[in-house]
PDB file of N, CA and C in Angstrom:
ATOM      1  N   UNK A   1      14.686 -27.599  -1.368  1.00  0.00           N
ATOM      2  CA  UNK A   1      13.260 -27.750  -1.551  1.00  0.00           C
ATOM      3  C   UNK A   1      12.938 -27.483  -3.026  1.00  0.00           C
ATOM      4  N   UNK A   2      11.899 -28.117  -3.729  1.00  0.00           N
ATOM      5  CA  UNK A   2      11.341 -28.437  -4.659  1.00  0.00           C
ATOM      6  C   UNK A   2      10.865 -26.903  -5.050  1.00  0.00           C
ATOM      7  N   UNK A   3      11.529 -26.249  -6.468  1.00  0.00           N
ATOM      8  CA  UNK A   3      10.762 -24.813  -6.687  1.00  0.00           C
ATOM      9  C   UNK A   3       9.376 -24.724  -6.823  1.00  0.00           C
ATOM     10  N   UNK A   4       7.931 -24.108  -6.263  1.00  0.00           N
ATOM     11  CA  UNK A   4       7.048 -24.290  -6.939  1.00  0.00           C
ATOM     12  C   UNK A   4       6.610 -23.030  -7.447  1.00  0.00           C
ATOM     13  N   UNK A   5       5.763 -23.399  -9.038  1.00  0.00           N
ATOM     14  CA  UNK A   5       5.523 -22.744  -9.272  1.00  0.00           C
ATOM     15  C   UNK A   5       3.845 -22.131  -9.635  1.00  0.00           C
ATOM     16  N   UNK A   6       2.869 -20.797  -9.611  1.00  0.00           N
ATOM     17  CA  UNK A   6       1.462 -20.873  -9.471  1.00  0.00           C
ATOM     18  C   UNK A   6       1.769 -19.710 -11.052  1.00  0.00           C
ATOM     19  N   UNK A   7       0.341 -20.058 -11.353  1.00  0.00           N
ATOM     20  CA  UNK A   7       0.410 -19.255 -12.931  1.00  0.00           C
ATOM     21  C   UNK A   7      -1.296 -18.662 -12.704  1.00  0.00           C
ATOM     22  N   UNK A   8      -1.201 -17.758 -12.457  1.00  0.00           N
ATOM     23  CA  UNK A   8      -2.503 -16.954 -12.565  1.00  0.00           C
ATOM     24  C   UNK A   8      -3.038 -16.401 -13.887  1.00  0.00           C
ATOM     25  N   UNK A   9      -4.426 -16.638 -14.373  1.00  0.00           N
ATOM     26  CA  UNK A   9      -4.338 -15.816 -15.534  1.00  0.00           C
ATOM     27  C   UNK A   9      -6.118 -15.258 -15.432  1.00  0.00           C
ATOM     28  N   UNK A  10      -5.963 -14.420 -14.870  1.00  0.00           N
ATOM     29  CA  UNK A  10      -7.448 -13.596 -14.979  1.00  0.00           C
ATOM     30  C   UNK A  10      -8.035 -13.012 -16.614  1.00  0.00           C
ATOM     31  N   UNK A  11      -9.383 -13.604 -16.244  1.00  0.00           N
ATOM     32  CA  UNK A  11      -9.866 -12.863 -17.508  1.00  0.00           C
ATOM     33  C   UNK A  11     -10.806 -11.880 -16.964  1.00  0.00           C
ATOM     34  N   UNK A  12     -11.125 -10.645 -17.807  1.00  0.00           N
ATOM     35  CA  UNK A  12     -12.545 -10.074 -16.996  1.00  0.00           C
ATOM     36  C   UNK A  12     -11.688  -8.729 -16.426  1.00  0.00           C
ATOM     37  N   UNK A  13     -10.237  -8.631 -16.231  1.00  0.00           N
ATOM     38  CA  UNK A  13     -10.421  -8.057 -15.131  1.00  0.00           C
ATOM     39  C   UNK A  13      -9.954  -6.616 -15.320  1.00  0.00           C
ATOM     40  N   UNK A  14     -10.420  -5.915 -14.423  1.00  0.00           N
ATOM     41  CA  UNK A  14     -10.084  -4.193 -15.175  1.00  0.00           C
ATOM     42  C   UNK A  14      -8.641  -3.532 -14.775  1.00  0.00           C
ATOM     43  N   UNK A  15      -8.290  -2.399 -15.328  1.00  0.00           N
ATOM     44  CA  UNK A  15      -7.231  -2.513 -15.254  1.00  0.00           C
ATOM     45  C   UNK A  15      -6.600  -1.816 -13.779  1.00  0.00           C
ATOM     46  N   UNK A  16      -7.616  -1.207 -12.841  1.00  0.00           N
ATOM     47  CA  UNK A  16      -7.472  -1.260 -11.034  1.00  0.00           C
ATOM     48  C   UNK A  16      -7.092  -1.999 -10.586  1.00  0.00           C
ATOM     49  N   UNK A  17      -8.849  -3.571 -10.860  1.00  0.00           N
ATOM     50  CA  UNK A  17      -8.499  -4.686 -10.094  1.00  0.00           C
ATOM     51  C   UNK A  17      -7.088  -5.442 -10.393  1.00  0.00           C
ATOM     52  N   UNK A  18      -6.277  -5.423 -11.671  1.00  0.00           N
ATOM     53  CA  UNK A  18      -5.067  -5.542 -11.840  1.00  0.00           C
ATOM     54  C   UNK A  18      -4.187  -5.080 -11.367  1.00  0.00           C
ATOM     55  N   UNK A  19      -4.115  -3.742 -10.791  1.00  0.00           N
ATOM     56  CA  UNK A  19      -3.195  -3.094 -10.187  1.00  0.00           C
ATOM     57  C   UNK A  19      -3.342  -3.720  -8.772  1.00  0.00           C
ATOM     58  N   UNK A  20      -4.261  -3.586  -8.491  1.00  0.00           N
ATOM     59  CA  UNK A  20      -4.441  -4.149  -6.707  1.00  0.00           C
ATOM     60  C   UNK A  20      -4.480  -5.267  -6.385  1.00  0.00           C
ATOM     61  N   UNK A  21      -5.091  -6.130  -7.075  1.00  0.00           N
ATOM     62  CA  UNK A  21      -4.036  -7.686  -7.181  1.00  0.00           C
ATOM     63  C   UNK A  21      -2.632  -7.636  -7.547  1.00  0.00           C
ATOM     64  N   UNK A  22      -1.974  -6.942  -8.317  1.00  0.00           N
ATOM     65  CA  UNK A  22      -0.582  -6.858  -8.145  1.00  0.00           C
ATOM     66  C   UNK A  22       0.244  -6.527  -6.552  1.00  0.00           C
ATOM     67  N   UNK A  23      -1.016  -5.396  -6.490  1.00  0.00           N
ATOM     68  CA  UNK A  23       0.001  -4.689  -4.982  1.00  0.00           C
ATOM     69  C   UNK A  23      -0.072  -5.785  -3.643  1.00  0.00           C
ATOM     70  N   UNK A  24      -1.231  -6.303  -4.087  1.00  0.00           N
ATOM     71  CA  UNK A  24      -1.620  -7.170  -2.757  1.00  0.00           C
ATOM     72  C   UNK A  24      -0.989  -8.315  -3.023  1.00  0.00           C
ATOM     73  N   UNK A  25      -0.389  -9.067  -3.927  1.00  0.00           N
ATOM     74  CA  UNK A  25       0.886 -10.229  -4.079  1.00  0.00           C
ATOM     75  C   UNK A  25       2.079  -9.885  -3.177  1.00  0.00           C
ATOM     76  N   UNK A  26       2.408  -8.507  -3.436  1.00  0.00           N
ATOM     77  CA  UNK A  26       3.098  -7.768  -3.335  1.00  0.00           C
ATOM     78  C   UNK A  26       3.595  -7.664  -1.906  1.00  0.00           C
ATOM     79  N   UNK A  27       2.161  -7.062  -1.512  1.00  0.00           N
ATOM     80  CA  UNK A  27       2.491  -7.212   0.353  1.00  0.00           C
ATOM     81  C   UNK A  27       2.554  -8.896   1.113  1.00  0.00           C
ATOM     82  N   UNK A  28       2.015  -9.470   0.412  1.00  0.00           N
ATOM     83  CA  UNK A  28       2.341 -11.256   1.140  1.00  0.00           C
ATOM     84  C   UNK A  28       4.137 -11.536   0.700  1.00  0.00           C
ATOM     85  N   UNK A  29       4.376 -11.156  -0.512  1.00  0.00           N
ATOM     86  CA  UNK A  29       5.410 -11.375  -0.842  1.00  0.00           C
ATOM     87  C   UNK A  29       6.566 -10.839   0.357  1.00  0.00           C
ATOM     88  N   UNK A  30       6.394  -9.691   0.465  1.00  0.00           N
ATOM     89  CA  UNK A  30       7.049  -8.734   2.049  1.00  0.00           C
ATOM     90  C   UNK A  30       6.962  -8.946   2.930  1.00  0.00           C
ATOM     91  N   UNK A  31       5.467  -9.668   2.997  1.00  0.00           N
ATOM     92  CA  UNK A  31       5.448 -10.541   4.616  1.00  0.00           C
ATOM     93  C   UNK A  31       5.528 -11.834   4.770  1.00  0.00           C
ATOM     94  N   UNK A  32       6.086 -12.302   4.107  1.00  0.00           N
ATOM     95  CA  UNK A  32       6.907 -13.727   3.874  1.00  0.00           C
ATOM     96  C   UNK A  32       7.878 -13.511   3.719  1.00  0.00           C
ATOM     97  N   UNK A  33       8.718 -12.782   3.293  1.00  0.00           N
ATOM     98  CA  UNK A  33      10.281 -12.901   3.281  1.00  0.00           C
ATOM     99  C   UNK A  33      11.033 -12.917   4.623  1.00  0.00           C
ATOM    100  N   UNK A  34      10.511 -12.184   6.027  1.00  0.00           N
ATOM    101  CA  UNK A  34      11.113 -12.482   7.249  1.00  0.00           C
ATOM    102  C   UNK A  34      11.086 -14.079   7.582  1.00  0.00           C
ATOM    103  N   UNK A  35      10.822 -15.181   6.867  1.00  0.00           N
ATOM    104  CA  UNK A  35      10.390 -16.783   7.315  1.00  0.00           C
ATOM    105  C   UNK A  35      11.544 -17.524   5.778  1.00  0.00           C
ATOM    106  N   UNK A  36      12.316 -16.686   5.438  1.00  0.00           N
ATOM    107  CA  UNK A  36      12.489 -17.507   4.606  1.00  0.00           C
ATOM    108  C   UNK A  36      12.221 -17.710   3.176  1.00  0.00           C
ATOM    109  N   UNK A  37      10.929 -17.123   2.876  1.00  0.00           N
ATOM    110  CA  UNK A  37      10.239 -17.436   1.715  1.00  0.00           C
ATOM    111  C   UNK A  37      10.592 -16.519   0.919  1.00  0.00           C
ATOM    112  N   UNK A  38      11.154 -16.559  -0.356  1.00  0.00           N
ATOM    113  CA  UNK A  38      12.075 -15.420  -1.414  1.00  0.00           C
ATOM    114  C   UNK A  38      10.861 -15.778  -2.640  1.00  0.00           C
ATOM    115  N   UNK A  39      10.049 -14.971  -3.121  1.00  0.00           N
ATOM    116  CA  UNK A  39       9.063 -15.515  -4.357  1.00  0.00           C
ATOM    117  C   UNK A  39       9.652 -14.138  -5.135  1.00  0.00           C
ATOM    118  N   UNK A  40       9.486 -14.721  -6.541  1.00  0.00           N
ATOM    119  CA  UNK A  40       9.791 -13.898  -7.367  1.00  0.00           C
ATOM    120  C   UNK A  40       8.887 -13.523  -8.338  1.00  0.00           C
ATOM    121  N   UNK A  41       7.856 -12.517  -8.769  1.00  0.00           N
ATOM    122  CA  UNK A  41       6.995 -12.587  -9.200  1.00  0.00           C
ATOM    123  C   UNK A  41       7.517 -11.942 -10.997  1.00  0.00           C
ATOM    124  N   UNK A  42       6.948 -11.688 -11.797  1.00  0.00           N
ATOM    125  CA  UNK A  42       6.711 -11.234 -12.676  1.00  0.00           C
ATOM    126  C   UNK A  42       5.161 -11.203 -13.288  1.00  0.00           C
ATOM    127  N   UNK A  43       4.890  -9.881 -13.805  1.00  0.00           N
ATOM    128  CA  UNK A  43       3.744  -9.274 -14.243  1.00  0.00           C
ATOM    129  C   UNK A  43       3.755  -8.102 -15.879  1.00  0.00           C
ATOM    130  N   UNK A  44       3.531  -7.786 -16.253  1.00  0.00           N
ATOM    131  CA  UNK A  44       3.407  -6.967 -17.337  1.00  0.00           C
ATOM    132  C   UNK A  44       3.066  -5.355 -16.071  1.00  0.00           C
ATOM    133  N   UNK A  45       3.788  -4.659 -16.875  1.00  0.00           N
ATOM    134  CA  UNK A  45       3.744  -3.161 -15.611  1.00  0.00           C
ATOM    135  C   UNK A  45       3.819  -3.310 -13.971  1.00  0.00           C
ATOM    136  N   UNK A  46       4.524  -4.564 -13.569  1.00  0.00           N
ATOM    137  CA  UNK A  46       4.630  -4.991 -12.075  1.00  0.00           C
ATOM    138  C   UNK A  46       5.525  -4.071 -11.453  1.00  0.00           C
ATOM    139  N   UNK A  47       6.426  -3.227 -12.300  1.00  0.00           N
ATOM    140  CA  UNK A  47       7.173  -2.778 -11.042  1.00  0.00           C
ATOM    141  C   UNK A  47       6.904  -0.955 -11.402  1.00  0.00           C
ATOM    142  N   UNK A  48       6.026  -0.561 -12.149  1.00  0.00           N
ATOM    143  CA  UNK A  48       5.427   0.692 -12.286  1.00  0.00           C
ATOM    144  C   UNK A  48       4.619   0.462 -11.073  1.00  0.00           C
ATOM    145  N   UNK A  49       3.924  -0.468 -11.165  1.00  0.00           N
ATOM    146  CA  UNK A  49       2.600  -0.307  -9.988  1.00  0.00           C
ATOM    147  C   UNK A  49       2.917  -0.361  -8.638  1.00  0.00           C
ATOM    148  N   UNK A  50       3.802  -1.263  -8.421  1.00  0.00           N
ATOM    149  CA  UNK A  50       4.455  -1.660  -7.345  1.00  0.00           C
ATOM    150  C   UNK A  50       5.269  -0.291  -6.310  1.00  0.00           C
ATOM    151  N   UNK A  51       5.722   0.762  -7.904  1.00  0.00           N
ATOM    152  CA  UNK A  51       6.978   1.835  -7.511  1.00  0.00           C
ATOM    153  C   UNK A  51       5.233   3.100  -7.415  1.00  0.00           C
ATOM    154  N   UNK A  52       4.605   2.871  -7.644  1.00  0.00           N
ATOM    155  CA  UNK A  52       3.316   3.585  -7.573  1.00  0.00           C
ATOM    156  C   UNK A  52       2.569   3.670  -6.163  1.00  0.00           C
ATOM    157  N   UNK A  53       2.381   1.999  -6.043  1.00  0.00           N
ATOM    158  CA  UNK A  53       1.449   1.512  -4.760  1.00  0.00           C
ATOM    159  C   UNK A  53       2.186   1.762  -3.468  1.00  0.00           C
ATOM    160  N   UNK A  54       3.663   1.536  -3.540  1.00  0.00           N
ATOM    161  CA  UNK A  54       4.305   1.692  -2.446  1.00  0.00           C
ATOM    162  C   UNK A  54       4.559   3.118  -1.690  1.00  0.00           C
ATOM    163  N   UNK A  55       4.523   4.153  -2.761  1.00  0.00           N
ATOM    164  CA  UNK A  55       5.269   5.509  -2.544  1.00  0.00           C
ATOM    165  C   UNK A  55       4.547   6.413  -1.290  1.00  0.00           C
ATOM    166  N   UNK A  56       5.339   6.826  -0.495  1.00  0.00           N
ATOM    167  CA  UNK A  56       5.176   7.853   0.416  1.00  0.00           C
ATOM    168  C   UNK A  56       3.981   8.702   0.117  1.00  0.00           C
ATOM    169  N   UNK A  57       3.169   8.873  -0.249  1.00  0.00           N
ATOM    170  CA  UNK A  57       2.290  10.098  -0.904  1.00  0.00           C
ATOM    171  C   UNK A  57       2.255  11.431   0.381  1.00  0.00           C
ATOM    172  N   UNK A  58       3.117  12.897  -0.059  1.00  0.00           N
ATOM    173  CA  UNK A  58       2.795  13.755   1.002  1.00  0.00           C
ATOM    174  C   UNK A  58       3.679  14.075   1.712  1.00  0.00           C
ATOM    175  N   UNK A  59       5.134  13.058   1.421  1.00  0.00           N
ATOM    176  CA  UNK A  59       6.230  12.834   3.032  1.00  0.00           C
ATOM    177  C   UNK A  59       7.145  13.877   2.243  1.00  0.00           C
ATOM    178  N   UNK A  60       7.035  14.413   1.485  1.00  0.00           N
ATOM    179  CA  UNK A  60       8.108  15.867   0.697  1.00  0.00           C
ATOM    180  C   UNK A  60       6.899  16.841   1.334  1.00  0.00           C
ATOM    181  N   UNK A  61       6.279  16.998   1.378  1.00  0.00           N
ATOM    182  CA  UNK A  61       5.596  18.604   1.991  1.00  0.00           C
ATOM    183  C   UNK A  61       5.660  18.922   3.325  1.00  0.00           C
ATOM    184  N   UNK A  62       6.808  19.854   2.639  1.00  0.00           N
ATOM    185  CA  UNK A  62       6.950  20.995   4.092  1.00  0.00           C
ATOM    186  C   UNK A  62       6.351  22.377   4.349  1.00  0.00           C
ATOM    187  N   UNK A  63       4.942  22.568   3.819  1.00  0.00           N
ATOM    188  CA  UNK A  63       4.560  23.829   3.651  1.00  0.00           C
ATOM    189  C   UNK A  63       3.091  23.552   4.334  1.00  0.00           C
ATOM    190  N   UNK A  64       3.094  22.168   5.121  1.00  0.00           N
ATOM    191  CA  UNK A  64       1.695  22.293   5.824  1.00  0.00           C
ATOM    192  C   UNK A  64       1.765  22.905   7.327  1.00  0.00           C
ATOM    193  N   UNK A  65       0.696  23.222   7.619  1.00  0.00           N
ATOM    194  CA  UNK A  65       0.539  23.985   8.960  1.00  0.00           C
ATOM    195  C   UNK A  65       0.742  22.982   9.943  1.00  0.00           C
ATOM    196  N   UNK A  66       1.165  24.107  11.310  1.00  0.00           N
ATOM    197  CA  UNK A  66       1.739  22.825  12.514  1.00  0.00           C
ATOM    198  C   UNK A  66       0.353  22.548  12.880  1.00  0.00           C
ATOM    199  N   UNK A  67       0.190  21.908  14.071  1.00  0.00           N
ATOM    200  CA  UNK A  67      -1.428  21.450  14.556  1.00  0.00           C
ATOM    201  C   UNK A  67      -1.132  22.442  15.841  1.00  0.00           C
ATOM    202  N   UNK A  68      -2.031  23.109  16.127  1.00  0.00           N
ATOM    203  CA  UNK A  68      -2.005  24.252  17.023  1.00  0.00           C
ATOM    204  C   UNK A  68      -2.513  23.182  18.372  1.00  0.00           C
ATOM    205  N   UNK A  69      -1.580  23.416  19.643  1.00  0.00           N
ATOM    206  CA  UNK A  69      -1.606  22.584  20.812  1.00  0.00           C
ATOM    207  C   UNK A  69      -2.247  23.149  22.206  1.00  0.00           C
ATOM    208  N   UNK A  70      -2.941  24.154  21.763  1.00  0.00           N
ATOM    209  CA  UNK A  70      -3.382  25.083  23.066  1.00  0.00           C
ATOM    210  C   UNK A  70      -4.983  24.439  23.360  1.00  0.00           C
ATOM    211  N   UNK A  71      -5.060  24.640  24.336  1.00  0.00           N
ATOM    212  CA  UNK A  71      -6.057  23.646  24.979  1.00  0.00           C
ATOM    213  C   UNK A  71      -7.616  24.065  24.418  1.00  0.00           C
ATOM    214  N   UNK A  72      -8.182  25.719  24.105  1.00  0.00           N
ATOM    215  CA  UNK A  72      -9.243  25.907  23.223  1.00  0.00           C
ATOM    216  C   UNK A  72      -9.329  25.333  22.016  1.00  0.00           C
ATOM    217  N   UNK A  73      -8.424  24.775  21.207  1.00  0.00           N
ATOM    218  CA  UNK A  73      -8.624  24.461  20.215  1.00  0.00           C
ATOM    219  C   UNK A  73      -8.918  22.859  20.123  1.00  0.00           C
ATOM    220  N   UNK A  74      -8.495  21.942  21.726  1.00  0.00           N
ATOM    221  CA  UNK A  74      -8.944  20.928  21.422  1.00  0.00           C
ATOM    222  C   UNK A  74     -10.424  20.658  22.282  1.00  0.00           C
ATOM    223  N   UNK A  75     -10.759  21.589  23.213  1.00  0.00           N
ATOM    224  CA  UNK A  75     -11.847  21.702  23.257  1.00  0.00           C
ATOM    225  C   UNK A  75     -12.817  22.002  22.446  1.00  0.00           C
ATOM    226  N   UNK A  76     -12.788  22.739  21.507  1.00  0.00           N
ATOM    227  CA  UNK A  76     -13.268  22.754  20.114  1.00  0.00           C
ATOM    228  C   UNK A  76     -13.443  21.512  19.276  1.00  0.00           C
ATOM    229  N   UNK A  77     -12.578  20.575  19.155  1.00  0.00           N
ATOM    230  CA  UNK A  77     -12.585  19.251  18.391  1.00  0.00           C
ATOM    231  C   UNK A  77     -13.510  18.271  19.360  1.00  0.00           C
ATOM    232  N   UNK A  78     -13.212  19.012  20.684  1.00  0.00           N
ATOM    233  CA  UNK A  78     -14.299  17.232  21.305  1.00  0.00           C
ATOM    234  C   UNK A  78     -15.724  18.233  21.606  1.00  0.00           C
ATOM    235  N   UNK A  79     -16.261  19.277  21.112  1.00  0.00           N
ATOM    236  CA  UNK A  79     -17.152  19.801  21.109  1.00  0.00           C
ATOM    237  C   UNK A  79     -17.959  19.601  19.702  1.00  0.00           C
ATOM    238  N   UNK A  80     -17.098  19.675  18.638  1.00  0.00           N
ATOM    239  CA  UNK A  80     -17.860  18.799  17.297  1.00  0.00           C
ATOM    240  C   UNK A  80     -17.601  17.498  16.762  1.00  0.00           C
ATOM    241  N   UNK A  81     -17.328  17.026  17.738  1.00  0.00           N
ATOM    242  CA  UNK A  81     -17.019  15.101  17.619  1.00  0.00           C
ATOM    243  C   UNK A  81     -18.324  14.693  17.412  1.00  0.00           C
ATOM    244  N   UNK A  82     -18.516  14.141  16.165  1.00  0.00           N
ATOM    245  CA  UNK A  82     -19.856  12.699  16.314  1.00  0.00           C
ATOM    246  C   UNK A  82     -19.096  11.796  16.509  1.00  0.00           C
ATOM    247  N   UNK A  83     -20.286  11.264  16.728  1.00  0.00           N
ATOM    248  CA  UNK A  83     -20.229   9.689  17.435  1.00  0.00           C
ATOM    249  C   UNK A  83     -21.049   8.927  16.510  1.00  0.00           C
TER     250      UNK A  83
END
């Protein structure tokens, strides 16, 4: 099949909405590769953001409290539930 190729070039745009248009290429790119589809992107700081957007945030901390399972305490949670 015929390579194709798309050339994006935003003007305007800040340097978030850059990051999150990167990340969001990013995830189509991942969910196209189970079909076949191999795209190869390149960006200026694409794989800082990418090694940024993707990361675990939190999955190294082992110093948080367990969730206490005794039945007053979840009567307590559906006693200050809004709706």
């Amino acid at each position: 099949m015929k390579e194709k190729i798309i050339t994006i070039k935003p003007k305007g745009i800040t340097q978030k909405q850059w990051s999150i248009l990167l990340l969001e290429l990013n995830l189509i790119k991942r969910a196209w590769k189970p079909y076949g589809v191999d795209m190869q992107m390149s960006a200026p700081g694409l794989k800082r953001i990418v090694d940024w957007g993707t990361k675990k945030h939190g999955s190294d901390n082992t110093e948080r409290r367990p969730i206490p399972t005794n039945a007053s305490y979840k009567r307590n949670i559906r006693r200050h539930r809004i709706v």
